[in-house]
N, C-alpha and C. Protein backbone atom coordinates (compact mmCIF):
# COMPACT_ATOMS: atom_id res chain seq x y z
N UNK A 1 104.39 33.93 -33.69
CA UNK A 1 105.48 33.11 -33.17
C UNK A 1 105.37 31.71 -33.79
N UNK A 2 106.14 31.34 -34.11
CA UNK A 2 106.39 29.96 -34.82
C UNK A 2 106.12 28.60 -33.46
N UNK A 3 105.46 27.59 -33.96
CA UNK A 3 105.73 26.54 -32.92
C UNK A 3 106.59 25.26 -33.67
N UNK A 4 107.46 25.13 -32.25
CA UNK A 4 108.66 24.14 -32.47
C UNK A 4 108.75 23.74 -31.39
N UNK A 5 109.55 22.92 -31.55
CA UNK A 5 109.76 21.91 -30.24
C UNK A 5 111.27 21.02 -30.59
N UNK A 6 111.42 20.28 -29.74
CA UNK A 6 112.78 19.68 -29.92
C UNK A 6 112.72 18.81 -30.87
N UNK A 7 111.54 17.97 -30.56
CA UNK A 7 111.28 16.69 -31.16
C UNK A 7 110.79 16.92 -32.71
N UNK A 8 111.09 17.01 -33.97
CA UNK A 8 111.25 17.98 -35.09
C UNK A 8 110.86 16.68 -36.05
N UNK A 9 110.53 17.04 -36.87
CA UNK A 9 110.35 15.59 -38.13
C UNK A 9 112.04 15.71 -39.04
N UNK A 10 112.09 14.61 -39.73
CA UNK A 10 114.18 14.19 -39.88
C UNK A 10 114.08 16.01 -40.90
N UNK A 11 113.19 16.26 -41.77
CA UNK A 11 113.34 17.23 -42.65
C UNK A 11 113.44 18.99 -41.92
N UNK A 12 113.39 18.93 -40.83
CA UNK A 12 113.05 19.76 -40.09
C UNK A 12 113.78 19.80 -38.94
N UNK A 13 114.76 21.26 -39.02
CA UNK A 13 115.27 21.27 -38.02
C UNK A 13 115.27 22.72 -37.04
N UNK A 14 115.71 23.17 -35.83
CA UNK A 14 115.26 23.83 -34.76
C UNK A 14 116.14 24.95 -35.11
N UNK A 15 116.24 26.25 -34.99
CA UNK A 15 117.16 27.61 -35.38
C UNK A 15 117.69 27.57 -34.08
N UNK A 16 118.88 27.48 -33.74
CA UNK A 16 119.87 27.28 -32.49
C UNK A 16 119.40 28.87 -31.74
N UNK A 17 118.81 29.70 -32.18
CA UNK A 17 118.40 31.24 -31.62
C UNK A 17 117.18 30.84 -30.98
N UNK A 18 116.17 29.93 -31.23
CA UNK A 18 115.45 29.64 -30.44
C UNK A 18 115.51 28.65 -29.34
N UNK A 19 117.25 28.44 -29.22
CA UNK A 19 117.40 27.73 -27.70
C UNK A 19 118.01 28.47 -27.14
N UNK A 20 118.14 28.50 -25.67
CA UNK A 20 119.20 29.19 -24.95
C UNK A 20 119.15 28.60 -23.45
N UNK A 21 120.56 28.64 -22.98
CA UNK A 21 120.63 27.86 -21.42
C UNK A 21 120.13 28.62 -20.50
N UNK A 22 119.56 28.19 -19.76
CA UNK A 22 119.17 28.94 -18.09
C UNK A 22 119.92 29.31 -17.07
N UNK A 23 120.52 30.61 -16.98
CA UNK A 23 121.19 30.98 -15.78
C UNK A 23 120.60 31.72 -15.00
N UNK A 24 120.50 31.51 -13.74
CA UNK A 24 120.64 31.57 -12.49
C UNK A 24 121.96 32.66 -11.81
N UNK A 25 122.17 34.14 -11.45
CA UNK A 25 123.45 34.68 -11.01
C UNK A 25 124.41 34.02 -11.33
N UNK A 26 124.92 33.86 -12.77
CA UNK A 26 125.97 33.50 -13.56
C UNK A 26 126.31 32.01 -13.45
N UNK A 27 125.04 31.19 -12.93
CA UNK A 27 124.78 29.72 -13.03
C UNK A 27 124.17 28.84 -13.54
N UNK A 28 124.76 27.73 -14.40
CA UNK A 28 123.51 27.47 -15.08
C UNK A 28 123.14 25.55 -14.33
N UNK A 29 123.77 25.53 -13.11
CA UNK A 29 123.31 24.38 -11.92
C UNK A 29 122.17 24.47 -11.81
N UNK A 30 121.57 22.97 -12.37
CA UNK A 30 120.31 22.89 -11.91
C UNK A 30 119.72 23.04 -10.79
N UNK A 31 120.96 22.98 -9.37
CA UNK A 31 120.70 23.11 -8.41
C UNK A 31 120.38 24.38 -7.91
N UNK A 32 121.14 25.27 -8.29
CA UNK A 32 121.59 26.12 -8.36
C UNK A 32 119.86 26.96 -9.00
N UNK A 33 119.29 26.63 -9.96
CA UNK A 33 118.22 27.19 -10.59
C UNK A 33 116.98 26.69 -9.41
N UNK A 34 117.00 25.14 -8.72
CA UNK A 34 116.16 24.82 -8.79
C UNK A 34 115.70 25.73 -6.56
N UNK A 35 116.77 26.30 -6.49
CA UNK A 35 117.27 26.70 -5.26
C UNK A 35 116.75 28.47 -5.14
N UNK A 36 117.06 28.75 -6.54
CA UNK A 36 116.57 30.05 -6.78
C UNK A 36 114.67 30.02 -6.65
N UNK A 37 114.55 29.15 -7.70
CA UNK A 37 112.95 29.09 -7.63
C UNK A 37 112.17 28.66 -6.05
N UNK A 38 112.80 28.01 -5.28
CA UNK A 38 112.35 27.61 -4.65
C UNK A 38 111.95 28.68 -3.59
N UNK A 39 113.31 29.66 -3.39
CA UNK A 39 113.99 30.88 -2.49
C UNK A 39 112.78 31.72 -3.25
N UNK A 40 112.25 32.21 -4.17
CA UNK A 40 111.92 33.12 -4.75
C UNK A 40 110.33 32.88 -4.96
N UNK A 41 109.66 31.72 -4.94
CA UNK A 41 107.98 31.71 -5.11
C UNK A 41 107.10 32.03 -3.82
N UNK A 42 106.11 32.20 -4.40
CA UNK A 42 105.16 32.14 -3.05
C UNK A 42 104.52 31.06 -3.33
N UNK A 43 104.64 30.35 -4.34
CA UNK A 43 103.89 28.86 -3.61
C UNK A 43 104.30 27.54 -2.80
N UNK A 44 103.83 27.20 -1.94
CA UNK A 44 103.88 26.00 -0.97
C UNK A 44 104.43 24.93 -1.46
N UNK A 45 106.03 24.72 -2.44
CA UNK A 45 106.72 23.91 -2.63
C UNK A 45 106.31 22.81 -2.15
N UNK A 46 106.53 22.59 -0.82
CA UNK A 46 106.67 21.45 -0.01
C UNK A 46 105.17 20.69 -0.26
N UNK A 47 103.99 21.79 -0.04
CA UNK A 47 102.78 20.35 -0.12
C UNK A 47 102.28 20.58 -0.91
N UNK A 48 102.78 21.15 -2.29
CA UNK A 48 102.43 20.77 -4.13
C UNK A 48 103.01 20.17 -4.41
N UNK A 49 104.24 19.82 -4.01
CA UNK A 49 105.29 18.85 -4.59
C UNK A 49 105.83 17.94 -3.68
N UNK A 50 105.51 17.09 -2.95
CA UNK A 50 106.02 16.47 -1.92
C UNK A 50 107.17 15.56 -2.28
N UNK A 51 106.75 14.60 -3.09
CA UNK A 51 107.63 14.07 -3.64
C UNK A 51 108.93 14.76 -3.88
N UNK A 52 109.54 15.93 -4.59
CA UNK A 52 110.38 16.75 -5.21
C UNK A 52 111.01 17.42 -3.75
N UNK A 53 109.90 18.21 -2.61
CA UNK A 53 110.41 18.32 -1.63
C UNK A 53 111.44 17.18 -0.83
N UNK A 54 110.23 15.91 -0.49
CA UNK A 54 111.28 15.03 0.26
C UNK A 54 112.68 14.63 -0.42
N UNK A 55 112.89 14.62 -1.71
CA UNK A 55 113.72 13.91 -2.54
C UNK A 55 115.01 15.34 -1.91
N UNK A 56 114.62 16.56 -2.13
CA UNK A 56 115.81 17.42 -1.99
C UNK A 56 115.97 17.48 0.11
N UNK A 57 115.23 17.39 0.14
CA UNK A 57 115.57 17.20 1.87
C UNK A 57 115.97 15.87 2.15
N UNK A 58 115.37 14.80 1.64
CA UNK A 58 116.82 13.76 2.08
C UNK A 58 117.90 13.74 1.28
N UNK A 59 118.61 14.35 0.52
CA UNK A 59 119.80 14.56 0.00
C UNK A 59 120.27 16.01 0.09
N UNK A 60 119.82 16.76 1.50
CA UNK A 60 119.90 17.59 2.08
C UNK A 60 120.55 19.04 0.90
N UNK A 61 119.23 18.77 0.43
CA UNK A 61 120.15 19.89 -0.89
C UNK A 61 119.27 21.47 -0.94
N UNK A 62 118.25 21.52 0.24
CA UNK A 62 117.69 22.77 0.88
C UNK A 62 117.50 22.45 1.92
């Protein structure tokens, strides 16, 4: 596998086949993704990520 990244030197550029958008059940809302992952792990969101938790619970977005 080749390594690349976004950040490319000016002579060097990225094959558009090695990007692709993230959907989510025909969504590609970050909210929308970040709602799936959340619905779908077994790890303890809330006290690995507190920060990220409180931020979506006071803008009541889970």
């Amino acid at each position: 596998m080749n390594k690349w990244n976004l950040h490319t030197f000016s002579e060097h550029g990225v094959d558009s086949n090695k990007i692709k958008i993230c959907y989510i059940r025909k969504s590609n809302k970050m909210l929308d993704i970040m709602n799936y992952a959340i619905q779908t792990t077994n790890l303890d969101i809330e006290n690995i990520c507190p920060v990220l938790w409180g931020y979506l619970k006071n803008r009541k977005l889970i």
